[in-house]
PDB file of N, CA and C in Angstrom:
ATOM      1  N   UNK A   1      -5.568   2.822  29.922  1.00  0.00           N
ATOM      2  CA  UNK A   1      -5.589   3.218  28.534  1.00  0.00           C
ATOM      3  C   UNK A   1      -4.392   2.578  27.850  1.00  0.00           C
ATOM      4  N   UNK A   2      -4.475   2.057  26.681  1.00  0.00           N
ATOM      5  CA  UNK A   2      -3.341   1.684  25.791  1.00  0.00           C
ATOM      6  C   UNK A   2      -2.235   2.723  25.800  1.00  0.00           C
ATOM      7  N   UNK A   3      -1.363   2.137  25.865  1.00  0.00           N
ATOM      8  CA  UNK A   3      -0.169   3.053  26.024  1.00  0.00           C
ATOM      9  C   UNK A   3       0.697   4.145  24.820  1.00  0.00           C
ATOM     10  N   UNK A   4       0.032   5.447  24.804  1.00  0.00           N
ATOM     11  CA  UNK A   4       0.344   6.256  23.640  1.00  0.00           C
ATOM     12  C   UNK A   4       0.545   7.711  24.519  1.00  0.00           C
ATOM     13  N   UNK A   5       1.641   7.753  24.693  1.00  0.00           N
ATOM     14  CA  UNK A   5       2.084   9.605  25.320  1.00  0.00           C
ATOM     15  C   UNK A   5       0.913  10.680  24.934  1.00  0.00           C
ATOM     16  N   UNK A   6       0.703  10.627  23.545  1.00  0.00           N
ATOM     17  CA  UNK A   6       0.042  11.367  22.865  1.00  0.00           C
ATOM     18  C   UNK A   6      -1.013  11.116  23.309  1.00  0.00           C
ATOM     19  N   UNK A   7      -2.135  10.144  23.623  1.00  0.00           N
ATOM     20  CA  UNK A   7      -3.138   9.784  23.751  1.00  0.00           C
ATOM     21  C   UNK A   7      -3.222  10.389  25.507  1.00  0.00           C
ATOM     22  N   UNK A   8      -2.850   9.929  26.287  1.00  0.00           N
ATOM     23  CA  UNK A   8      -2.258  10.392  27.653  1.00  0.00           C
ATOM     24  C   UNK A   8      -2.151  11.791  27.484  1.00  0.00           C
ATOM     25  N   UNK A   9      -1.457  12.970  26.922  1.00  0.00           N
ATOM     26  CA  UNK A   9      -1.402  13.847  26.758  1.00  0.00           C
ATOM     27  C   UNK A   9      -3.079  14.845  26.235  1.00  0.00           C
ATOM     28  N   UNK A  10      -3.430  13.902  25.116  1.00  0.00           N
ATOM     29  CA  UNK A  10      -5.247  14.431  25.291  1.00  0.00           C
ATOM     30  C   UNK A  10      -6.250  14.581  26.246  1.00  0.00           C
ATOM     31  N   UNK A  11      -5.825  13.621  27.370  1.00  0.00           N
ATOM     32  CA  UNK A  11      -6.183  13.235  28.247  1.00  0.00           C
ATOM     33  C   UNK A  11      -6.056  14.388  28.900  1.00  0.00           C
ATOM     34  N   UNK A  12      -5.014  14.497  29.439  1.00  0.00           N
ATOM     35  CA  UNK A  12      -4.818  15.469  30.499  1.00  0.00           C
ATOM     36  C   UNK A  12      -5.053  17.260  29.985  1.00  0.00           C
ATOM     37  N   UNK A  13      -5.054  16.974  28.208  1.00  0.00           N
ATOM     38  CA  UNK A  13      -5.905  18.781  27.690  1.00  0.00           C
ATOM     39  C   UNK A  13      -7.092  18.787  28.413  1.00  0.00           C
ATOM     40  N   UNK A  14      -7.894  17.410  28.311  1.00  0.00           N
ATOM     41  CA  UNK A  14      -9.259  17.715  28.549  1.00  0.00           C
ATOM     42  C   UNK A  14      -9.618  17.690  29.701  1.00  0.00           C
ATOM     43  N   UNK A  15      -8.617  17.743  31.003  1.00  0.00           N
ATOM     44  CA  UNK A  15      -8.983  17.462  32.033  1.00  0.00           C
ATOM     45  C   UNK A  15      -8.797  18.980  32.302  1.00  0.00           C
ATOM     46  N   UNK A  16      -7.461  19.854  31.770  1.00  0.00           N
ATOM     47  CA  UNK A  16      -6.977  20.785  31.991  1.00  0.00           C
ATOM     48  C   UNK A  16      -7.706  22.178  31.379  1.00  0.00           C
ATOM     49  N   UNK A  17      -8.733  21.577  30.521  1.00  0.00           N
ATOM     50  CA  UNK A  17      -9.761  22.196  29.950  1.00  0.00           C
ATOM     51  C   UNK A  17     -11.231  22.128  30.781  1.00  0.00           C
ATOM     52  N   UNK A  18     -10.923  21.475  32.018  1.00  0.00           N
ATOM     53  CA  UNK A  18     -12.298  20.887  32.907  1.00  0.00           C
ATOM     54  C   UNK A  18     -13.543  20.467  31.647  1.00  0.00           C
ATOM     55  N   UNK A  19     -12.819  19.851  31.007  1.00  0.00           N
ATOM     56  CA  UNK A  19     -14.451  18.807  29.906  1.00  0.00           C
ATOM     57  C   UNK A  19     -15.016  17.558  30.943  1.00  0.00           C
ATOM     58  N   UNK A  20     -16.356  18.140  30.796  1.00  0.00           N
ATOM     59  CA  UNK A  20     -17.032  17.161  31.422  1.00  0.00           C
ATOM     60  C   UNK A  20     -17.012  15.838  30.691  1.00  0.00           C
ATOM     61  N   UNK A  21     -16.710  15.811  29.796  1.00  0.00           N
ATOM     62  CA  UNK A  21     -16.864  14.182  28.922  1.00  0.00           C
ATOM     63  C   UNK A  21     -15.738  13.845  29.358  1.00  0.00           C
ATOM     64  N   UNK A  22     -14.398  13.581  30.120  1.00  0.00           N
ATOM     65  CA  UNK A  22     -13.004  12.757  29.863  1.00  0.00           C
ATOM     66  C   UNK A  22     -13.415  11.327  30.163  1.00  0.00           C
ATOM     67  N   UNK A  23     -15.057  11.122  30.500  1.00  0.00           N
ATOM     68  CA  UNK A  23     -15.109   9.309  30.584  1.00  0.00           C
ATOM     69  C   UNK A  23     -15.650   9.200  29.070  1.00  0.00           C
ATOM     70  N   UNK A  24     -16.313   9.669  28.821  1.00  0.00           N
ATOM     71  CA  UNK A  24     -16.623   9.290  27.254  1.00  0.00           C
ATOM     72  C   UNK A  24     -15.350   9.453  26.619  1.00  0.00           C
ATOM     73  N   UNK A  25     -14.442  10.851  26.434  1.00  0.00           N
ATOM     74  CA  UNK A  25     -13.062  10.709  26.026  1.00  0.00           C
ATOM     75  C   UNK A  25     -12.508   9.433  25.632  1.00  0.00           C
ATOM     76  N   UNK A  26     -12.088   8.798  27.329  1.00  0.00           N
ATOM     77  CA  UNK A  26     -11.327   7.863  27.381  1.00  0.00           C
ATOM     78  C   UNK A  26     -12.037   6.561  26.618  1.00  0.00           C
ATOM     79  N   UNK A  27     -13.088   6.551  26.794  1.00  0.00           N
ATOM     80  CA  UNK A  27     -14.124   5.213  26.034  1.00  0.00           C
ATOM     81  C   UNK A  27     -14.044   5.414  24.481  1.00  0.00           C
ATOM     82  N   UNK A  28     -13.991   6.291  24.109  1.00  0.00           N
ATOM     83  CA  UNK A  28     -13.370   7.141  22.181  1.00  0.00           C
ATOM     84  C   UNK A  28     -12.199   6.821  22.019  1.00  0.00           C
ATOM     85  N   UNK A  29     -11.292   6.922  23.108  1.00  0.00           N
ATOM     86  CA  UNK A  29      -9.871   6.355  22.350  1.00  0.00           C
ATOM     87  C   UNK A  29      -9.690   4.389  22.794  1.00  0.00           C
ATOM     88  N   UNK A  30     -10.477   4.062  23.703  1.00  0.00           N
ATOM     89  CA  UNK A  30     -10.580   2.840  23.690  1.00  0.00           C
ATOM     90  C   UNK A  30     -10.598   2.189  22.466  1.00  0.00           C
ATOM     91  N   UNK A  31     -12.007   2.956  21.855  1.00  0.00           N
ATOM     92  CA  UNK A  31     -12.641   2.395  20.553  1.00  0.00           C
ATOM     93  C   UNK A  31     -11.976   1.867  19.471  1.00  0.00           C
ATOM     94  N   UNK A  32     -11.043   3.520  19.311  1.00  0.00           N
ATOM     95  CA  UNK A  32     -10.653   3.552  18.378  1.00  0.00           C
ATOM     96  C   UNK A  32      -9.213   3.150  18.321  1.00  0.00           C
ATOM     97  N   UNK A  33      -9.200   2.782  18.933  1.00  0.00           N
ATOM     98  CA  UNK A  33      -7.605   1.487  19.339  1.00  0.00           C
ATOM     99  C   UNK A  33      -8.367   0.422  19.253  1.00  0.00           C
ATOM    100  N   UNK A  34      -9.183   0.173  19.815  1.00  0.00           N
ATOM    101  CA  UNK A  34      -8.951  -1.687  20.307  1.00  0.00           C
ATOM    102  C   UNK A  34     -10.325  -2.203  19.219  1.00  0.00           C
ATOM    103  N   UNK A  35     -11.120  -1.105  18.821  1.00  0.00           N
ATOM    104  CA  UNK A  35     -11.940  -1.588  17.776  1.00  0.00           C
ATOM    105  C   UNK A  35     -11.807  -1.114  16.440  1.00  0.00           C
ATOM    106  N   UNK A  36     -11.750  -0.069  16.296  1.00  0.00           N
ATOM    107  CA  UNK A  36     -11.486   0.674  15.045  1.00  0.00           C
ATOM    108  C   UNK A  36      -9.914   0.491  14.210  1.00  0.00           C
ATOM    109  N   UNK A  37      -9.023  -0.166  14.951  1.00  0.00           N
ATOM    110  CA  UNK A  37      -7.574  -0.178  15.102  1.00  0.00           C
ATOM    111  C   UNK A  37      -6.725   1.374  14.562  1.00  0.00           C
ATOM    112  N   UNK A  38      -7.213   1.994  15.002  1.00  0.00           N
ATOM    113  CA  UNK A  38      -6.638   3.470  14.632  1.00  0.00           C
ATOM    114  C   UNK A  38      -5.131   3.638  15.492  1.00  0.00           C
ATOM    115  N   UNK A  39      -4.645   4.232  15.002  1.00  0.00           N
ATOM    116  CA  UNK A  39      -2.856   5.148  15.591  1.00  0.00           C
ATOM    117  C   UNK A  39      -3.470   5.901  16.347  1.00  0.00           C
ATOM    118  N   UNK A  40      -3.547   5.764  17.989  1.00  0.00           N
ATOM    119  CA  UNK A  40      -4.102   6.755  18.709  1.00  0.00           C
ATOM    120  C   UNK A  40      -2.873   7.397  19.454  1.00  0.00           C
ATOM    121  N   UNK A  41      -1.750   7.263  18.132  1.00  0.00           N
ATOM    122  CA  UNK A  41      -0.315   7.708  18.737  1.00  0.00           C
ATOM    123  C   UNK A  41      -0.359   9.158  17.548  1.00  0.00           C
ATOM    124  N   UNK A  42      -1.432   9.011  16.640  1.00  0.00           N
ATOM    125  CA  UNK A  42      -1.366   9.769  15.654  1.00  0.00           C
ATOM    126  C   UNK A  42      -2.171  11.528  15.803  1.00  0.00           C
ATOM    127  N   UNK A  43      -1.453  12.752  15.873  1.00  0.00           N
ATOM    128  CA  UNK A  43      -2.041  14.114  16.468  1.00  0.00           C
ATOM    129  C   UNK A  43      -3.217  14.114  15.748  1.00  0.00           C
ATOM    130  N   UNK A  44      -2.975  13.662  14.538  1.00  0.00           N
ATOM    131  CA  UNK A  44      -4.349  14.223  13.553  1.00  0.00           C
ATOM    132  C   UNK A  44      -5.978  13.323  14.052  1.00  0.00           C
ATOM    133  N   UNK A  45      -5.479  11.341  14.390  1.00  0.00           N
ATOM    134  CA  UNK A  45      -6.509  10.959  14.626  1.00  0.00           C
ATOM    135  C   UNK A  45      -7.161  11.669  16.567  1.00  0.00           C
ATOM    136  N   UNK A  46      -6.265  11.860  17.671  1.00  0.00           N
ATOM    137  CA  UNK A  46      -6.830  12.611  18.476  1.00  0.00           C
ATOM    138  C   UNK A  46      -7.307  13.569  18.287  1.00  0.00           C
ATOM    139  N   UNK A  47      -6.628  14.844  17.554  1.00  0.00           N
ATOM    140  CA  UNK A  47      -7.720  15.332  17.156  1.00  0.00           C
ATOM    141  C   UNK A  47      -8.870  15.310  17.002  1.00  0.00           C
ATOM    142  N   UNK A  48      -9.715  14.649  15.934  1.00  0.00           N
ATOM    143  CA  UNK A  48     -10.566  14.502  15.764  1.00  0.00           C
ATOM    144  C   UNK A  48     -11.353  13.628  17.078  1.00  0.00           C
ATOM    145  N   UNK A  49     -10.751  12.753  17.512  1.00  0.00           N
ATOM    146  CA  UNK A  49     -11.474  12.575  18.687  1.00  0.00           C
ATOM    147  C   UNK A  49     -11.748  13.133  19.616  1.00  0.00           C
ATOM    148  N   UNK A  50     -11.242  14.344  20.258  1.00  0.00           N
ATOM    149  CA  UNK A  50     -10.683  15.069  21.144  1.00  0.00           C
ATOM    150  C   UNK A  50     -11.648  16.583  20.568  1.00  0.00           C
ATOM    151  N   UNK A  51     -12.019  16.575  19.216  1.00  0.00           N
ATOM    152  CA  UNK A  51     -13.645  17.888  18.745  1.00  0.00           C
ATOM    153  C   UNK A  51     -14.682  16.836  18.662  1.00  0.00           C
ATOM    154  N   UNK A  52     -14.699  15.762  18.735  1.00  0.00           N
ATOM    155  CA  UNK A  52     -16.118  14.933  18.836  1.00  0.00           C
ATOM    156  C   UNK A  52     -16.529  15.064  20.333  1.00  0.00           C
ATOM    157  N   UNK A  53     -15.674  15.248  21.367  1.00  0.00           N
ATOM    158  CA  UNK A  53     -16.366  15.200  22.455  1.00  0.00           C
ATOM    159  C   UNK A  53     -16.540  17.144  22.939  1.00  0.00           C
ATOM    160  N   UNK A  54     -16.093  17.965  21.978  1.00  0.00           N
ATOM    161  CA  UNK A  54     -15.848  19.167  22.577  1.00  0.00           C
ATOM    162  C   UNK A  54     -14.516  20.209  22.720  1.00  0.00           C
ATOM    163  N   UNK A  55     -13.492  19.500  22.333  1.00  0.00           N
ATOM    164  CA  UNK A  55     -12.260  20.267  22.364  1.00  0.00           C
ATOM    165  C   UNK A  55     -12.428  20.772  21.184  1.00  0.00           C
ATOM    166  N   UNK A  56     -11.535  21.970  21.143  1.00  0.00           N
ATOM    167  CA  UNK A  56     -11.490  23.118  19.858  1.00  0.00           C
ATOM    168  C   UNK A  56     -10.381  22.694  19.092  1.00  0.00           C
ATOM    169  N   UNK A  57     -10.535  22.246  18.109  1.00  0.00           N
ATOM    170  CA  UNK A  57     -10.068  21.751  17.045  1.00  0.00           C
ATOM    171  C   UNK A  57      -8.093  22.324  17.043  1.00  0.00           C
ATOM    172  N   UNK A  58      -7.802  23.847  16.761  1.00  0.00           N
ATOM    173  CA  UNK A  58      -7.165  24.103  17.232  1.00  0.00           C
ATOM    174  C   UNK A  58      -6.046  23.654  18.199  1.00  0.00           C
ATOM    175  N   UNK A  59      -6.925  24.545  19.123  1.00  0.00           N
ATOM    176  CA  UNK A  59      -6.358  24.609  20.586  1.00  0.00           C
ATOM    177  C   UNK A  59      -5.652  23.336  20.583  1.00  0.00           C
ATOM    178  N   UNK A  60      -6.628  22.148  20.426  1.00  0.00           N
ATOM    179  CA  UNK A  60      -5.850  20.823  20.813  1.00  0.00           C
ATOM    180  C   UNK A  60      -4.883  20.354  19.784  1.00  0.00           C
ATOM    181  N   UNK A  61      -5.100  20.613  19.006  1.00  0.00           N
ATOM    182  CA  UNK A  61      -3.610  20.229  17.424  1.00  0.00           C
ATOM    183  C   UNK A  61      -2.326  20.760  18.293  1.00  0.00           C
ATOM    184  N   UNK A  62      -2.479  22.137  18.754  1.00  0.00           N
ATOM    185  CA  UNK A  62      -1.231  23.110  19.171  1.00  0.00           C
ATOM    186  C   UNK A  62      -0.800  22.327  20.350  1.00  0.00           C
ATOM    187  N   UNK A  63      -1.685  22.096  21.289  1.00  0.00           N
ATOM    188  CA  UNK A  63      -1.402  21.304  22.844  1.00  0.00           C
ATOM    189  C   UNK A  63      -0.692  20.030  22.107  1.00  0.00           C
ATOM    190  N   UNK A  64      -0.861  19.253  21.222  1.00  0.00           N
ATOM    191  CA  UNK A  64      -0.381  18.198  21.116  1.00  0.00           C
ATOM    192  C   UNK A  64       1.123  18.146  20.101  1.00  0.00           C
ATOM    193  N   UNK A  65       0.800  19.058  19.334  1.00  0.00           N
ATOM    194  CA  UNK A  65       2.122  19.597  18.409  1.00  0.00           C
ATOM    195  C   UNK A  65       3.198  20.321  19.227  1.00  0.00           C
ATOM    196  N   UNK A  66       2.861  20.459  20.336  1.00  0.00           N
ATOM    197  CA  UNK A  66       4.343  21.159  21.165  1.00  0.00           C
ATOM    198  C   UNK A  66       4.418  20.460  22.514  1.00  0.00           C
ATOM    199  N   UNK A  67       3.671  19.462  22.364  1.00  0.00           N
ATOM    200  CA  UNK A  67       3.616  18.415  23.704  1.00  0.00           C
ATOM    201  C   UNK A  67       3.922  19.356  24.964  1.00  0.00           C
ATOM    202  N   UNK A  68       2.627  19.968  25.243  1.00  0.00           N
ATOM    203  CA  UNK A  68       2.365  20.219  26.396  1.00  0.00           C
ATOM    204  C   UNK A  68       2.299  19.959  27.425  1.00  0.00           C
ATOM    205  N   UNK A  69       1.914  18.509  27.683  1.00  0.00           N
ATOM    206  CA  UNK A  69       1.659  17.725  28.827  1.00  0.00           C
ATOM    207  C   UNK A  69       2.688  16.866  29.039  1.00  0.00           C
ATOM    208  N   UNK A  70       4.020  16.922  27.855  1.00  0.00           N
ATOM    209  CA  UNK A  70       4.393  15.600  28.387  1.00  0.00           C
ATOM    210  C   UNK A  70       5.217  15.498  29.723  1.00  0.00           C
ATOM    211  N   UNK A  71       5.650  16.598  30.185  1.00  0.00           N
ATOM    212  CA  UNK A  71       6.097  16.507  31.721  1.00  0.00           C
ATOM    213  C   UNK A  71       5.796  15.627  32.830  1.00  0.00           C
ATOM    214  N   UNK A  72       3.833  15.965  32.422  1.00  0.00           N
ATOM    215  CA  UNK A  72       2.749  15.545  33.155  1.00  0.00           C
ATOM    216  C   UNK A  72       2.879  13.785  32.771  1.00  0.00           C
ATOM    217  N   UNK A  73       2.590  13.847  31.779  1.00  0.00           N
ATOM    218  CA  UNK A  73       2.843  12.052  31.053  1.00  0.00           C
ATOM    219  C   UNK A  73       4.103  11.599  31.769  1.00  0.00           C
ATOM    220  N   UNK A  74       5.002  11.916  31.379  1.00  0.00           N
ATOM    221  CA  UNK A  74       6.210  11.366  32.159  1.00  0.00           C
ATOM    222  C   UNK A  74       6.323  10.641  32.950  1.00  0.00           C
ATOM    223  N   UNK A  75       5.565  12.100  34.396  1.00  0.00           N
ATOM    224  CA  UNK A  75       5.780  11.575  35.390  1.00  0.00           C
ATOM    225  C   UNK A  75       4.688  10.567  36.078  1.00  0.00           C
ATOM    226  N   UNK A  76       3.457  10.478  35.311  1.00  0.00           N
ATOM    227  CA  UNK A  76       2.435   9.641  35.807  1.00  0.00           C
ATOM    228  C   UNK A  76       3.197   8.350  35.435  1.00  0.00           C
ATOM    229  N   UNK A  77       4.107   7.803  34.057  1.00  0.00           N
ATOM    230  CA  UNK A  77       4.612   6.850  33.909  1.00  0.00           C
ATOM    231  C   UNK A  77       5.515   6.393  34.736  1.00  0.00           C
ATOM    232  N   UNK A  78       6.237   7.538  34.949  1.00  0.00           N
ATOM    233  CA  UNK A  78       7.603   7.142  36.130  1.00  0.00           C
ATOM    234  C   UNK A  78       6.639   6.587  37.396  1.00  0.00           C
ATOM    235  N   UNK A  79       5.633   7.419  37.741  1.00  0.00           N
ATOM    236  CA  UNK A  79       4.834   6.777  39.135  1.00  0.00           C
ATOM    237  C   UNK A  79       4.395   5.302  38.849  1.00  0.00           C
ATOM    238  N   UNK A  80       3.923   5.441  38.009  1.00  0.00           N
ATOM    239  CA  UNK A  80       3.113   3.668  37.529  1.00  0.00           C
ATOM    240  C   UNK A  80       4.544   2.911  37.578  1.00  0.00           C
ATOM    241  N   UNK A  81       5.777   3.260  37.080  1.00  0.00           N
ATOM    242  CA  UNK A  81       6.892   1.859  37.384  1.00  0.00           C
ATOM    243  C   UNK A  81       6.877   1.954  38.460  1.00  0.00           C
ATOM    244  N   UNK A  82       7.009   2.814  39.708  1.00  0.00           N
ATOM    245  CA  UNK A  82       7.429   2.833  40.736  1.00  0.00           C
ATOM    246  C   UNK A  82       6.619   2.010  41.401  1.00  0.00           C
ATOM    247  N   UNK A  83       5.460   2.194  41.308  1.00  0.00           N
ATOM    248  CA  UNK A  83       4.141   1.499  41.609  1.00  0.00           C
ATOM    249  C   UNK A  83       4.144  -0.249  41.136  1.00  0.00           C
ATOM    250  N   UNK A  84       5.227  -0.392  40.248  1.00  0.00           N
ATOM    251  CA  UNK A  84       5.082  -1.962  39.731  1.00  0.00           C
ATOM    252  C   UNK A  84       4.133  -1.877  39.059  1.00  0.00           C
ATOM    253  N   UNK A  85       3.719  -1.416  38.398  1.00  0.00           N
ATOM    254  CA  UNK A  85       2.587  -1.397  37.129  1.00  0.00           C
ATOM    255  C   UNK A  85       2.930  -1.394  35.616  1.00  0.00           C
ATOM    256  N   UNK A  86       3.513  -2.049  35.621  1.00  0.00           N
ATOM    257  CA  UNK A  86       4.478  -1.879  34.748  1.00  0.00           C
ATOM    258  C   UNK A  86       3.365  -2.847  33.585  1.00  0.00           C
ATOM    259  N   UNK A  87       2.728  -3.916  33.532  1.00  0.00           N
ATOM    260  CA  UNK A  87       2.189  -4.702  32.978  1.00  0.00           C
ATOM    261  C   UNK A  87       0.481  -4.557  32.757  1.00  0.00           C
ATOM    262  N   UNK A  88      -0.190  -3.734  31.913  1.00  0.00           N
ATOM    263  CA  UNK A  88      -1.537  -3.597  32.231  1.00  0.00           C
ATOM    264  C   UNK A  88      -2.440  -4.969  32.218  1.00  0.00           C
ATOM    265  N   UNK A  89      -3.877  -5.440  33.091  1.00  0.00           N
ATOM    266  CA  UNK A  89      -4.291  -3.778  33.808  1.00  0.00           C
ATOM    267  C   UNK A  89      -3.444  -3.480  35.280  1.00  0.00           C
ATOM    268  N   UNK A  90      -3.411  -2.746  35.932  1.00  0.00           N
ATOM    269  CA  UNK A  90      -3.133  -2.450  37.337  1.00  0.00           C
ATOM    270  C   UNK A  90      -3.891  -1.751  37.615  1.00  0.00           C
ATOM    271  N   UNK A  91      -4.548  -1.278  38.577  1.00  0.00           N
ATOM    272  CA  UNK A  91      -5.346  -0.366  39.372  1.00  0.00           C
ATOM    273  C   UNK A  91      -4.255   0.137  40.393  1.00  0.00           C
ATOM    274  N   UNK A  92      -4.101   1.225  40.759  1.00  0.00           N
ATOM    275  CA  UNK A  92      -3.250   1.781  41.826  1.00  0.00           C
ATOM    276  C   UNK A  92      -4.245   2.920  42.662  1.00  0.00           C
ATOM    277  N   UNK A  93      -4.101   2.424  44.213  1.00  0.00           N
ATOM    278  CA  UNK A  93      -5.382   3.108  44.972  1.00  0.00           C
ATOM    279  C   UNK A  93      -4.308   3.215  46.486  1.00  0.00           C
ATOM    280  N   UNK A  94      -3.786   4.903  46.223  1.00  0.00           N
ATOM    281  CA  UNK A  94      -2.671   4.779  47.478  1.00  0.00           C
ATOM    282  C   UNK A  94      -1.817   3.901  47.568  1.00  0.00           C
ATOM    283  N   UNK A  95      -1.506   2.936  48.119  1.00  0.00           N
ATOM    284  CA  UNK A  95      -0.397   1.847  48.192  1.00  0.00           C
ATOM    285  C   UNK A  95      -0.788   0.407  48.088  1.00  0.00           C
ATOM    286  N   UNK A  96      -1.813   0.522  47.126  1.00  0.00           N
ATOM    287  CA  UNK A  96      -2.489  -0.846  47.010  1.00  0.00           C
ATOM    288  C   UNK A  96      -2.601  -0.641  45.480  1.00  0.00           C
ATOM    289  N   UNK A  97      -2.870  -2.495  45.319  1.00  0.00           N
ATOM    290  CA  UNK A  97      -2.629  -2.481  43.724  1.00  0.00           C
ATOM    291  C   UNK A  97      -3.889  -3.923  43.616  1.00  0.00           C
ATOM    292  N   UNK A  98      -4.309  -3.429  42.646  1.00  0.00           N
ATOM    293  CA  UNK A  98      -4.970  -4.831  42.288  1.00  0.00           C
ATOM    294  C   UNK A  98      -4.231  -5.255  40.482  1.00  0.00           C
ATOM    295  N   UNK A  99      -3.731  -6.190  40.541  1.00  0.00           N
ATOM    296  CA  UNK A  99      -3.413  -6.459  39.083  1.00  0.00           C
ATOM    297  C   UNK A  99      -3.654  -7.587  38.366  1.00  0.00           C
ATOM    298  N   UNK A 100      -4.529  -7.548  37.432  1.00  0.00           N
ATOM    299  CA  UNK A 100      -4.988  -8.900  36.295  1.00  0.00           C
ATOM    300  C   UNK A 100      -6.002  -8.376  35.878  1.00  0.00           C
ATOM    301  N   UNK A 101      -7.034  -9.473  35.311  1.00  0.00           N
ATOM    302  CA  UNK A 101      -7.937  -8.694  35.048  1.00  0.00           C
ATOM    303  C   UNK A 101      -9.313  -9.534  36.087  1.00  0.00           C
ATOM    304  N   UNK A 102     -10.116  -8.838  36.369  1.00  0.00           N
ATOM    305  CA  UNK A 102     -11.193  -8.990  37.622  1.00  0.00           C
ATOM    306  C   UNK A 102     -12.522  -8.773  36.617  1.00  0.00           C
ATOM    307  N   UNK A 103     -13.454  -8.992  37.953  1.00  0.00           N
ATOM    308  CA  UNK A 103     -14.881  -8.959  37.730  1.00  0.00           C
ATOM    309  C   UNK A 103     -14.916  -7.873  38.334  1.00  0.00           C
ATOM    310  N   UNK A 104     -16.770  -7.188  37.984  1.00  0.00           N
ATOM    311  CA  UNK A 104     -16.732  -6.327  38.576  1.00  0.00           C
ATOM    312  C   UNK A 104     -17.006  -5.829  40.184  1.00  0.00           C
ATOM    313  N   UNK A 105     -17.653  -7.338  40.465  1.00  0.00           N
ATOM    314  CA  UNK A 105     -17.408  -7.242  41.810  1.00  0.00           C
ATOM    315  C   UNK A 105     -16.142  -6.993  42.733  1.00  0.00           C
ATOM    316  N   UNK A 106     -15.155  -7.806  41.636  1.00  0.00           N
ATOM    317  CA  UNK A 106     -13.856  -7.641  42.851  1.00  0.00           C
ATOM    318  C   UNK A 106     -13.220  -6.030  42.640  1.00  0.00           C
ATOM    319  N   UNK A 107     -13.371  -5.644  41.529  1.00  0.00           N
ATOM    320  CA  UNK A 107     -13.198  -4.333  41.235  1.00  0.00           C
ATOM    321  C   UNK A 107     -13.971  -3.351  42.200  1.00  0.00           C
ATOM    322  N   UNK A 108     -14.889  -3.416  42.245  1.00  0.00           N
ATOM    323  CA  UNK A 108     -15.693  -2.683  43.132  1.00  0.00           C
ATOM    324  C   UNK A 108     -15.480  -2.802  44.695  1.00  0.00           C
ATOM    325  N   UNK A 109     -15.222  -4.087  45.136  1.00  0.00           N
ATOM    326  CA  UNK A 109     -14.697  -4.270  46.019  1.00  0.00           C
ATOM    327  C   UNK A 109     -13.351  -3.567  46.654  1.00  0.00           C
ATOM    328  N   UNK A 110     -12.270  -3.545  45.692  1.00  0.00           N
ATOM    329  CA  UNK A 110     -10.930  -3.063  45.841  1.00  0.00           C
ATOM    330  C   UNK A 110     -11.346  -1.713  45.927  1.00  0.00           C
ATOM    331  N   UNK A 111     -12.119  -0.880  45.006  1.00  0.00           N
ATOM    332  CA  UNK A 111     -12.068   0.628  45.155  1.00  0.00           C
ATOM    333  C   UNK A 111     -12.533   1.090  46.333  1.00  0.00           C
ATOM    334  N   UNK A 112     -13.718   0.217  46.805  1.00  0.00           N
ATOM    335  CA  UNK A 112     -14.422   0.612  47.967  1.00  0.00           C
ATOM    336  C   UNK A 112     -13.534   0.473  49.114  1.00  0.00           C
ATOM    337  N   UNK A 113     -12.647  -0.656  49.330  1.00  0.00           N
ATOM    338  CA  UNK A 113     -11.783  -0.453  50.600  1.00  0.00           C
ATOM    339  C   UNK A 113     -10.557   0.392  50.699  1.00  0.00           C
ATOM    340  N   UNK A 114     -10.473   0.900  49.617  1.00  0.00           N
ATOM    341  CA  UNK A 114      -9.380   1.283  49.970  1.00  0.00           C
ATOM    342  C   UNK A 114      -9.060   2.996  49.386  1.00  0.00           C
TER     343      UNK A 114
END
C-alpha cells in the first residue's frame, strides 16, 4: 500500500473490526491514490472509504482522530526496515523477500515456496 500511517491505520480498524472486505478495502485506497489522486493521508477522505465498504462512519472518524492503531503502524514499519524493505514493492514471507516488481507467475511462485 502507498505509504500513509493513516491509511495503514484503516487498515488495521477493519481488520480489528473482522470486515470481510479488507481486500476490496485495500483495492479502494489503491484507487483512490494512484487513480483518483486523493490524500489517502486525509481522516475525512478514509472515512468515506472505510463506510463504502462497511465501517460505521463514526466509529472510524474516532479510531482515526485519536490514532488508535498507530502503535500497531509503527511497529509493522519498524519490521519492514528491519526486513530491508525499505523501497516498495517488497513481499516479506518469514525470512525471505522478493523485491521489484514480478509477474504473476513469479509471485505465485515465491508465495507458494515459502
Amino acid at each position: 500500500m502507498p505509504w500513509s500511517r493513516k491509511a495503514h491505520e484503516l487498515l488495521c480498524h477493519a481488520r480489528a473490526a473482522e470486515l470481510d472486505e479488507t481486500g476490496e478495502l485495500l483495492d479502494l485506497i489503491f484507487e483512490a491514490f494512484l487513480l483518483k489522486g486523493k490524500d489517502i493521508g486525509r481522516v475525512d477522505v478514509l472515512v468515506g472509504i472505510g463506510q463504502s465498504v462497511g465501517l460505521e462512519l463514526s466509529e472510524t472518524k474516532a479510531v482515526l482522530d485519536i490514532d488508535r492503531y498507530e502503535a500497531e503502524v509503527t511497529d509493522a514499519l519498524e519490521y519492514a526496515r528491519s526486513q530491508k524493505a525499505e523501497v516498495p514493492p517488497v513481499l516479506i514471507r518469514g525470512h525471505k523477500h522478493l523485491r521489484d516488481f514480478h509477474n504473476r507467475e513469479a509471485i505465485g511462485t515465491f508465495l507458494a515456496t515459502t
